[in-house]
Protein backbone atom coordinates (compact mmCIF):
# COMPACT_ATOMS: atom_id res chain seq x y z
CA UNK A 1 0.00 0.00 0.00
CA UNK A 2 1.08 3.28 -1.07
CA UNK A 3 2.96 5.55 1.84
CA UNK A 4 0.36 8.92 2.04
CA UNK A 5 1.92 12.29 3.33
CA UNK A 6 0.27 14.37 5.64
CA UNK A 7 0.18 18.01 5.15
CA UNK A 8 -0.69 20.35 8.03
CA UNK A 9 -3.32 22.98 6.74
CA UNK A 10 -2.62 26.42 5.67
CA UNK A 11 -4.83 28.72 8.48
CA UNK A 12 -6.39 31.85 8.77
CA UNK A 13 -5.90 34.33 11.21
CA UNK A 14 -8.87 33.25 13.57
CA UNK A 15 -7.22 29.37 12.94
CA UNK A 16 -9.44 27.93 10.08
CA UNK A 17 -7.99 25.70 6.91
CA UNK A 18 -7.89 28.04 4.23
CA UNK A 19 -9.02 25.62 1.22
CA UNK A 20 -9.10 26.13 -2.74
CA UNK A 21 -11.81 28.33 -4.07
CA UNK A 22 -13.24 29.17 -0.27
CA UNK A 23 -14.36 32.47 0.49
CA UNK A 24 -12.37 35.11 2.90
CA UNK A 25 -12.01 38.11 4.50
CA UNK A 26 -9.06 40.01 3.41
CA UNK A 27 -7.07 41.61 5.79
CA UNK A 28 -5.26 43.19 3.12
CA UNK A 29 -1.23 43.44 5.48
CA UNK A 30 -0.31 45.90 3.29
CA UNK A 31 -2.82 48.36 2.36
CA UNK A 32 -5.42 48.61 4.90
CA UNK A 33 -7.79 50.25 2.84
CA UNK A 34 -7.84 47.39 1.01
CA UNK A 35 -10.11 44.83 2.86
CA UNK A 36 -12.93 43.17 1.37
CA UNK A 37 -14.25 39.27 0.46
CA UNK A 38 -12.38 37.56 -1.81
CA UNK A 39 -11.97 34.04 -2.75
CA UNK A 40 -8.53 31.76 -2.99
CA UNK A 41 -7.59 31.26 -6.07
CA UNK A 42 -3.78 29.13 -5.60
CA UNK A 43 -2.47 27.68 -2.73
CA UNK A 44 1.26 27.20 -2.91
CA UNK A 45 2.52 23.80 -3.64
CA UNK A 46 3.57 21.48 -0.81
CA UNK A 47 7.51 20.54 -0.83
CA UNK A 48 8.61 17.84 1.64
CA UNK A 49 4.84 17.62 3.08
CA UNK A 50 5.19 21.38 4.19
CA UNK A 51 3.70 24.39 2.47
CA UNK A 52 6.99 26.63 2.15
CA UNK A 53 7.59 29.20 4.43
CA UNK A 54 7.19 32.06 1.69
CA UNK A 55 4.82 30.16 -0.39
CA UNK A 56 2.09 32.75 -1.98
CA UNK A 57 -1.60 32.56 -1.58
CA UNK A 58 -3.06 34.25 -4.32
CA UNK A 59 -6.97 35.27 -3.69
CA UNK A 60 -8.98 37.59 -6.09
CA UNK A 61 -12.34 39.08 -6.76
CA UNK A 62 -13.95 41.32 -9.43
CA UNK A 63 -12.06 44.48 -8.28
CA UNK A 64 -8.59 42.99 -6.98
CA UNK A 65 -6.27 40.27 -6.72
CA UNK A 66 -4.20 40.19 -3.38
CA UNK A 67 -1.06 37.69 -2.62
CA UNK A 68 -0.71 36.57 0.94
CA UNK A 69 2.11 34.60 2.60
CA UNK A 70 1.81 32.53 5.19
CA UNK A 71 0.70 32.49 8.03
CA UNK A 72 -1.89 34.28 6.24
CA UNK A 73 -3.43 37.72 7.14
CA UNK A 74 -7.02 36.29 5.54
CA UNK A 75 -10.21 35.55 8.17
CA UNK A 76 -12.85 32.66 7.50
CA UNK A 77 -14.98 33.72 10.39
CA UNK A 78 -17.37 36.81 9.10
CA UNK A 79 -18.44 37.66 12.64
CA UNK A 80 -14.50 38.13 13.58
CA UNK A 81 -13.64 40.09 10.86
CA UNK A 82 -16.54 42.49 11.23
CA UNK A 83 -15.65 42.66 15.20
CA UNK A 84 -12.32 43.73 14.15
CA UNK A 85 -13.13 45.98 11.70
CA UNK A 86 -15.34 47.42 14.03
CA UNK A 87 -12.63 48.05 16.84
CA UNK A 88 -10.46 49.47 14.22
CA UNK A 89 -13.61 52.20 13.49
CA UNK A 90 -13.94 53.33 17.21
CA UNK A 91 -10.39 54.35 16.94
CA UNK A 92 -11.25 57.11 14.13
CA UNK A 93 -12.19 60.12 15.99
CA UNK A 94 -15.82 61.82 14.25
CA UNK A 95 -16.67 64.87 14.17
CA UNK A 96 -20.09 66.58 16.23
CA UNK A 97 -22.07 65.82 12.99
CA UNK A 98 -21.11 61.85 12.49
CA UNK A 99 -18.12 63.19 9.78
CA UNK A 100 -15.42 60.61 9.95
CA UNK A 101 -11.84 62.42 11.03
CA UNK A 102 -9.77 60.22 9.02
CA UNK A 103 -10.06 57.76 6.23
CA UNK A 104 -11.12 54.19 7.00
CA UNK A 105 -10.70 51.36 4.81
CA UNK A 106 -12.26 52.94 1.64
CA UNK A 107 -14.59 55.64 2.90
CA UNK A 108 -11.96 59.05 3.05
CA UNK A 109 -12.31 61.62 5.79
CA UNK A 110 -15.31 63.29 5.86
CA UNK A 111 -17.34 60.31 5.55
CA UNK A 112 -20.75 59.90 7.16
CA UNK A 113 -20.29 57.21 9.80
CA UNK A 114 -24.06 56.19 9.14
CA UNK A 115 -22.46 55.54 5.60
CA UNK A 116 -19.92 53.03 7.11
CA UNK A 117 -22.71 51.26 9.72
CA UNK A 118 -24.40 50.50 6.38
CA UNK A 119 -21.47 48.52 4.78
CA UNK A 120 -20.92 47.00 7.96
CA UNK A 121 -24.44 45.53 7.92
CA UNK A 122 -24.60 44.96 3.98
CA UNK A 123 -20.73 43.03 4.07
CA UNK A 124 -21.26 41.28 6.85
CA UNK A 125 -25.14 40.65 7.23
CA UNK A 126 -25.36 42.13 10.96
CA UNK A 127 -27.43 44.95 12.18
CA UNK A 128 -25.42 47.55 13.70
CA UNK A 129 -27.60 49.11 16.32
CA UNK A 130 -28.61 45.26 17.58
CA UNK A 131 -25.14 44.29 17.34
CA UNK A 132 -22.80 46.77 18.47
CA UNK A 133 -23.62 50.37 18.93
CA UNK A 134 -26.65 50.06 21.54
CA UNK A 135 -24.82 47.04 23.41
């Protein structure tokens, strides 16, 4: 009988197997404006039984492609990601009249944080005010 190789998994940040063709949140390590869903595209090839220390994992959607290495930067878990995203946002100072101080992720200063709530509960499928903000 042929001798099989085990392979430990790649992982996401919040410690999930990050598979071929599954769908993640991008926690883009070098361009934080840059985070979004997108799904894996390659997985690096295994040498030895080991994914290579600075093997790429290349994930893409309709507006970018983004190469991680590992451990990877990428989140499986959508209510994590949106818990950290949301941390992130109560660091950004607003203004009297709900004007965001400083750019987050794609929305540049100025922005209305009701504008933000509303891709927080269209990306991730939450409500806001049930979730986070009256809690």
């Amino acid at each position: 009988m042929p001798k099989t190789t085990h392979i430990d998994p790649l992982l996401t940040n919040d410690g999930v197997s990050i598979d071929h063709r599954g769908r993640y949140f991008c926690n883009h390590p070098t361009n934080p404006s840059e985070k979004e869903w997108l799904v894996v595209e390659k997985l690096p090839d295994p040498v030895s039984g080991q994914y290579p220390a600075d093997g790429l994992i290349i994930c893409r959607n309709d507006r970018m492609v983004c190469r991680h290495v590992a451990p990877s930067t990428l989140l499986a878990d959508p209510k994590e990601a949106a818990q950290a995203l949301w941390a992130e946002l109560g660091n950004v100072p607003v203004t009297d009249d709900g004007e965001l101080e400083e750019a987050f992720l794609h929305f540049p200063k100025g922005a209305d944080r009701e504008d933000v709530w509303q891709w927080f509960e269209e990306t991730f499928d939450i409500s806001v005010a049930t979730r986070w903000a009256f809690a």
